[in-house]
Protein backbone atom coordinates (compact mmCIF):
# COMPACT_ATOMS: atom_id res chain seq x y z
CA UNK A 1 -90.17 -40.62 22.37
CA UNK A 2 -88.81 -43.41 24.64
CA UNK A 3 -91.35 -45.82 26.32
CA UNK A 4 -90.58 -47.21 29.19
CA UNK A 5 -92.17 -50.99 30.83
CA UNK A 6 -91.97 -52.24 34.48
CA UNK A 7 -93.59 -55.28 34.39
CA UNK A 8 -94.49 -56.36 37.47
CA UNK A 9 -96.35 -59.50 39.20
CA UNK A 10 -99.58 -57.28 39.71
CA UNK A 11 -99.05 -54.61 36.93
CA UNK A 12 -97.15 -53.36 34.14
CA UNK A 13 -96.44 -49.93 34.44
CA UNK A 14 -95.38 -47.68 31.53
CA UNK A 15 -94.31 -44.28 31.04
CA UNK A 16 -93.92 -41.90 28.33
CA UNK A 17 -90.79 -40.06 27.95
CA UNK A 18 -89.48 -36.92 25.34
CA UNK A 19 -85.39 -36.55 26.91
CA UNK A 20 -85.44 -36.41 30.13
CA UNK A 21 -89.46 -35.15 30.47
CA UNK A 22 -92.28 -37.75 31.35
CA UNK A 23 -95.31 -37.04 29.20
CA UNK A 24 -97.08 -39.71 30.24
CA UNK A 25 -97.37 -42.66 32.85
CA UNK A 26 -100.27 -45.44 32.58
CA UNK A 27 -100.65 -49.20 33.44
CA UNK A 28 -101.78 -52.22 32.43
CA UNK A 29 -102.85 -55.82 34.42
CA UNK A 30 -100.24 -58.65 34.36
CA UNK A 31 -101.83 -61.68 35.06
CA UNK A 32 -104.62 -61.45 32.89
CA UNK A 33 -103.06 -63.94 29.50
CA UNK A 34 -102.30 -61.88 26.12
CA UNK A 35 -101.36 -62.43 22.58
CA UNK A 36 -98.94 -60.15 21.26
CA UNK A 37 -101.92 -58.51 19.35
CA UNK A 38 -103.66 -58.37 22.29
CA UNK A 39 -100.39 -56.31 23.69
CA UNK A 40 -99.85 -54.23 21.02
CA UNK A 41 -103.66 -52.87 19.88
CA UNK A 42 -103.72 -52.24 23.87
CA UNK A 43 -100.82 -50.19 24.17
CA UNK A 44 -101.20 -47.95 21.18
CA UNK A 45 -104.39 -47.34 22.03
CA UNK A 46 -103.44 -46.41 25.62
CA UNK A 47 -100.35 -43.77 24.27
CA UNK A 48 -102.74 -42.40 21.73
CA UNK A 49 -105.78 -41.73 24.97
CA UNK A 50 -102.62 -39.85 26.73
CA UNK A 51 -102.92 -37.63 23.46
CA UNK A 52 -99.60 -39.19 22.60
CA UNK A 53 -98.88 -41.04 18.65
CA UNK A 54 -97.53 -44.10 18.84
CA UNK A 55 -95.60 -43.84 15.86
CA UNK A 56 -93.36 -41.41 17.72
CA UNK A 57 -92.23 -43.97 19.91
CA UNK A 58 -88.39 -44.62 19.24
CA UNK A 59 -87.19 -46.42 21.32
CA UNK A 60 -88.60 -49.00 24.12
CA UNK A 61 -86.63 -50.22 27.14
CA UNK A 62 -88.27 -53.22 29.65
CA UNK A 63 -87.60 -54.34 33.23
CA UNK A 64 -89.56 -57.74 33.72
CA UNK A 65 -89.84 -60.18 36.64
CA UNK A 66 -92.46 -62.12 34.68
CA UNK A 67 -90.51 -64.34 32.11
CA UNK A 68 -93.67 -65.67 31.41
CA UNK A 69 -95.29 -62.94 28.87
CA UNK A 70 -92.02 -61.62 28.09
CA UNK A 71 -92.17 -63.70 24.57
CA UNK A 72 -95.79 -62.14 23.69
CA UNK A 73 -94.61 -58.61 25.05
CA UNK A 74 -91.70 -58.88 23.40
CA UNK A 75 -93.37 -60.24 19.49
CA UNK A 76 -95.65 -56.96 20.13
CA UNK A 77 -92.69 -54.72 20.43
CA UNK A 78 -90.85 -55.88 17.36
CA UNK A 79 -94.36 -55.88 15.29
CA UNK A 80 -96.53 -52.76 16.30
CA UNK A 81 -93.86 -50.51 17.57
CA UNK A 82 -91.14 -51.94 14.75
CA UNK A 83 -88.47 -51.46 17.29
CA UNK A 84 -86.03 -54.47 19.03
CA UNK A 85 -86.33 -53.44 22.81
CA UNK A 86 -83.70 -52.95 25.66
CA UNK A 87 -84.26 -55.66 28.37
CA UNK A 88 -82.69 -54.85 31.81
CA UNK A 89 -80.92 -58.17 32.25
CA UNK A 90 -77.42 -59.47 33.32
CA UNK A 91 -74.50 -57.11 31.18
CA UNK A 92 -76.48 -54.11 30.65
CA UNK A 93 -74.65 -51.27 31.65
CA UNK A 94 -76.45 -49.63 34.99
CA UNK A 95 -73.77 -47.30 36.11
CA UNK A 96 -74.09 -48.93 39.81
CA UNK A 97 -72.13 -52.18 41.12
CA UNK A 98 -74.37 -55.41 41.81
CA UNK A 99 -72.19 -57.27 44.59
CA UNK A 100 -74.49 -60.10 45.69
CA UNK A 101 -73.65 -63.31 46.30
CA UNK A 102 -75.45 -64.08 42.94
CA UNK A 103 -75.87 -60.76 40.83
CA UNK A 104 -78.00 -63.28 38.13
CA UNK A 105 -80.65 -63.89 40.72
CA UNK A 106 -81.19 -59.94 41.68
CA UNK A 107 -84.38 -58.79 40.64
CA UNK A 108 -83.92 -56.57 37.28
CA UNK A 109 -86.95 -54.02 39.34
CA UNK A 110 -84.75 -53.76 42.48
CA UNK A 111 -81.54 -52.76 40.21
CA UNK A 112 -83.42 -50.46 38.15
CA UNK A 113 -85.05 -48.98 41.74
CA UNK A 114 -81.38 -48.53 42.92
CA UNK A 115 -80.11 -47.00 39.75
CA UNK A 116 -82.62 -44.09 40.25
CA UNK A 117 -82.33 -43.41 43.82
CA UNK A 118 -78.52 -43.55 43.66
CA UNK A 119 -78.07 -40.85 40.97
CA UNK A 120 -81.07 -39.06 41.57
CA UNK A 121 -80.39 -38.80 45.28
CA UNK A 122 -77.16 -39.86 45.91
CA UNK A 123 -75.57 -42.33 48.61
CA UNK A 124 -75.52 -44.22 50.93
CA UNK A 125 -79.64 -44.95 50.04
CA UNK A 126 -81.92 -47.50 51.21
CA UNK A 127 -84.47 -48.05 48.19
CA UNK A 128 -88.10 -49.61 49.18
CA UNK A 129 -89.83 -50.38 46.65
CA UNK A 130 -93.71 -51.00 48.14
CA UNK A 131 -95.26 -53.63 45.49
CA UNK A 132 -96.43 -57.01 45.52
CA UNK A 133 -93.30 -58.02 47.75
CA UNK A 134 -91.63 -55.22 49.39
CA UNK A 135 -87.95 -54.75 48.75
CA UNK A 136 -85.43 -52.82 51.33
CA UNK A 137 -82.35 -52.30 49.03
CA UNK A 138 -78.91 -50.68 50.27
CA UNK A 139 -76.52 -49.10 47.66
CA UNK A 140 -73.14 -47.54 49.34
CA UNK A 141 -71.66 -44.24 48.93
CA UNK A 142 -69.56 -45.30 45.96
CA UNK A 143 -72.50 -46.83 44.06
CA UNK A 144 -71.95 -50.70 45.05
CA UNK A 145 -75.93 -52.65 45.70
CA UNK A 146 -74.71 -55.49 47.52
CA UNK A 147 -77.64 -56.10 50.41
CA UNK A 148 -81.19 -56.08 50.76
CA UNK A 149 -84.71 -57.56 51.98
CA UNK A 150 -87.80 -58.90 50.54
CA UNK A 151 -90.94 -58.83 52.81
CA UNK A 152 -94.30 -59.91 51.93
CA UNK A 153 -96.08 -56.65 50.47
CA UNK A 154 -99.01 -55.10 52.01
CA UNK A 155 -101.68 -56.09 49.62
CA UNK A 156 -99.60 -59.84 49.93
CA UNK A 157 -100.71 -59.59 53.62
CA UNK A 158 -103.94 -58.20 53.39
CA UNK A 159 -105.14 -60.88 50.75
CA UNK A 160 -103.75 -63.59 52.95
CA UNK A 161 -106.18 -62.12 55.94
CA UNK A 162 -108.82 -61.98 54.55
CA UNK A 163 -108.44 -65.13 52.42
CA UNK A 164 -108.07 -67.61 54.85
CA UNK A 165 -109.83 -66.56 57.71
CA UNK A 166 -113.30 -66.71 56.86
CA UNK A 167 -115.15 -64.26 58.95
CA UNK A 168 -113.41 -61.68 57.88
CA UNK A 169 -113.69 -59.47 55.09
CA UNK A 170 -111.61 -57.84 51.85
CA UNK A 171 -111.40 -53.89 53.11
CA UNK A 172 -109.78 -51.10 51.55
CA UNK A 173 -106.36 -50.32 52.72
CA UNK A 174 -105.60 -46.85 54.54
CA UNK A 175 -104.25 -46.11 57.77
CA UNK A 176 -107.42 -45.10 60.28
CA UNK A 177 -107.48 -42.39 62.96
CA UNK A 178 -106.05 -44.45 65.73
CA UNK A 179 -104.81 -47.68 66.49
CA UNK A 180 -107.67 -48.54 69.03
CA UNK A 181 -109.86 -50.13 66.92
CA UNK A 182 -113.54 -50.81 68.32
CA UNK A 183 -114.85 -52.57 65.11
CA UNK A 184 -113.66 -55.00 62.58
CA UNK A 185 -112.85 -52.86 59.86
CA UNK A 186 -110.78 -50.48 61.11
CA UNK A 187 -109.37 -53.14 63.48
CA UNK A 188 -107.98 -55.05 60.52
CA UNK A 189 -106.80 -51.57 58.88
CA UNK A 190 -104.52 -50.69 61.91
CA UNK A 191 -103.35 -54.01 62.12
CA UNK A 192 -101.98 -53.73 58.49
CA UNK A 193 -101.12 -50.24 58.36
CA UNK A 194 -99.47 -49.68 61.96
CA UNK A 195 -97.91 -52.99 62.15
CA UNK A 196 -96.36 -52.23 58.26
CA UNK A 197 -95.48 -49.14 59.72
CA UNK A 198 -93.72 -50.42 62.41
CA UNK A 199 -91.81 -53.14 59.75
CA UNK A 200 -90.71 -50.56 57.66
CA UNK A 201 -88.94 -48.32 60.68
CA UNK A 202 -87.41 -51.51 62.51
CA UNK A 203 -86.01 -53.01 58.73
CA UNK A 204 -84.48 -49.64 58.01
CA UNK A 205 -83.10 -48.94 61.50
CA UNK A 206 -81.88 -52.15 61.39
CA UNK A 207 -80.19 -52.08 57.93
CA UNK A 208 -78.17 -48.39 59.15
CA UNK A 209 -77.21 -50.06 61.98
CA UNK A 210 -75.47 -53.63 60.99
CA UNK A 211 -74.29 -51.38 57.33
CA UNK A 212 -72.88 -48.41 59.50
CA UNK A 213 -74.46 -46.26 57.49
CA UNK A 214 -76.82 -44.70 60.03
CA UNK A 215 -76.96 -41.40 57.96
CA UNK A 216 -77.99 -43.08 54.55
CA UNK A 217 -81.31 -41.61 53.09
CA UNK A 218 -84.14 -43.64 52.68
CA UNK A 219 -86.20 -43.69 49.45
CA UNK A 220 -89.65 -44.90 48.57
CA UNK A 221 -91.66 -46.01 45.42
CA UNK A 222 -94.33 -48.19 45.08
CA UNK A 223 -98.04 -49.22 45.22
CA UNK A 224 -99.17 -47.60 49.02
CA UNK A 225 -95.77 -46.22 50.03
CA UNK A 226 -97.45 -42.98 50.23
CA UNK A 227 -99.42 -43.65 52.69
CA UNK A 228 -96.65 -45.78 54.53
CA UNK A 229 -94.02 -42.46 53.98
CA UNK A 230 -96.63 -39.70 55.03
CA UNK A 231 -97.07 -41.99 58.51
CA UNK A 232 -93.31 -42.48 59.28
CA UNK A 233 -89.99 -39.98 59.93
CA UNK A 234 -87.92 -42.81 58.79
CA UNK A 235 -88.31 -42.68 55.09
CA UNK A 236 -87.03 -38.83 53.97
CA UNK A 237 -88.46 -39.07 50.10
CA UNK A 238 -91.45 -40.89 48.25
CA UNK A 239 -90.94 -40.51 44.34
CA UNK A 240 -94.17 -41.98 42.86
CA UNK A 241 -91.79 -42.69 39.57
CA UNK A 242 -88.63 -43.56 40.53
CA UNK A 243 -89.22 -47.19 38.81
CA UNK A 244 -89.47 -45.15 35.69
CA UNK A 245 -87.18 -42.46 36.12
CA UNK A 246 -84.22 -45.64 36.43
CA UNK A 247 -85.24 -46.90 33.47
CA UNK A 248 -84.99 -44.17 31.56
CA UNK A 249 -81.33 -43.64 33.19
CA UNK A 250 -80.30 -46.93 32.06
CA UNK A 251 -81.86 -46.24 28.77
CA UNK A 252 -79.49 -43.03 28.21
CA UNK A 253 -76.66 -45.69 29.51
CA UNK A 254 -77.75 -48.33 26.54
CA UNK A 255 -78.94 -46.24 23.90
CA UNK A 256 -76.38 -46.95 21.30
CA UNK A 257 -75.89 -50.06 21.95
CA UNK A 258 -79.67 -51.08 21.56
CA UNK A 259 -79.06 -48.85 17.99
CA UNK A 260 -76.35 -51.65 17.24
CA UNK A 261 -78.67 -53.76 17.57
CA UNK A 262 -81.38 -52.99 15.78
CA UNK A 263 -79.64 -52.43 12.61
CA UNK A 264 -77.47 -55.69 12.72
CA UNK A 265 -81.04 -57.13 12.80
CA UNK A 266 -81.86 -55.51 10.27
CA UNK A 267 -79.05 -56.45 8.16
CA UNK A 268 -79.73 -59.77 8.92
CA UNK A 269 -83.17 -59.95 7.16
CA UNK A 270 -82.09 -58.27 4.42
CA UNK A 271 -79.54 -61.23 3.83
């Protein structure tokens, strides 16, 4: 079995694969400080509760924009799971282009995001990812991700509402009935959901427009992009595991290589 990690600022976000079949997805919190025992009890236990054995687990591939825990998460690997992981990081093969100004700086989540949606659905796509920050990522018809746009996300938002204005409170988010509001609930819940609504289609009719690409499909993942897609005729497909699906992609692009690896490690210690 391959595991696959997207750790993210709020979450980290695994999923279970046998080929090309996901067995299992679960998730973990980020922020909350582990030891790599802490990590590796946690996560065994987790793929054993998905009526999964751990010692099945192969191989292990990570995407990570938390270089923080990525020592601890990566002792665990390498001790409970007995395996040297792929990191998605600068040289990996992706099968896409990156063409920004700085392809060091680009967020190893938004390349793995663009991966999937580019062979899974082709291109031109425009990739949103709907997480902590929320990303608007363009990939051209010949597989070059050279342009995007980071917004705040809509949890982001909502915590800053309710955080520093005191009278008013934390609320679950989902888009209400109408926009006309006549109390402060709901009020606050259009406010967030319409005006991210109304982001989201001006971003992505934007991004056609100055790209020329006005007939590029638009593809969500992410925290409440179901709610956001189900509200709007601008985004044509939500995939709920797209983050995991490019992962495994790049995996299948890697494998040997991450094979290499492991055994001239293993030569090494037995020096």
């Amino acid at each position: 079995m391959l595991l696959v990690m997207d750790v993210g600022n709020t979450n980290i976000t695994m999923g279970l694969y046998r080929e090309s079949e996901l067995l299992a997805k679960f998730r973990m919190t980020t922020k909350q400080p582990r030891t790599s025992d802490e990590y590796g009890i946690a996560i065994r236990e987790m793929i054993r509760n998905q009526g999964e054995n751990p010692e099945e687990v192969d191989d292990i591939i990570i995407a990570s924009v938390v270089p923080d825990i990525m020592h601890s998460l990566g002792s665990c690997i390498i001790k409970y799971f007995n395996r040297k992981p792929i990191i998605v990081s600068a040289g990996i093969k992706t099968g896409i282009r990156v063409a920004t100004e700085n392809p060091r700086q680009t967020g190893p989540d938004k390349i793995v995001d663009a991966v999937a949606a580019y062979y899974l659905y082709g291109g031109p796509v425009i990739v949103i990812d709907f997480g902590t920050a929320t990303t608007y990522d363009l990939v051209e018809p010949d597989g070059t991700f050279a342009v995007g746009v980071i917004a705040p996300g809509i949890r982001t938002s909502a915590r800053a509402l309710w955080g520093d204005a005191a009278m008013l409170p934390e609320i679950e988010i989902r888009k209400p009935d109408t926009i006309l509001a006549r109390e402060t609930v709901s009020s606050m819940q259009a406010g967030l959901v319409y005006g991210y609504i109304g982001q989201t289609e001006y971003i992505i009719d934007r991004m056609k427009k100055e790209s020329g690409y006005l007939d590029a499909k638009v593809v969500a993942t992410g925290g409440l992009g179901n709610i956001l897609a189900a509200a709007t005729e601008s985004i044509d497909i939500y995939d709920p595991i797209l983050t995991l699906e490019g992962l495994r992609l790049i995996y299948e692009r890697n494998r040997f290589r991450g094979k290499k690896k492991e055994q001239e490690t293993e030569r090494t210690s037995d020096r």
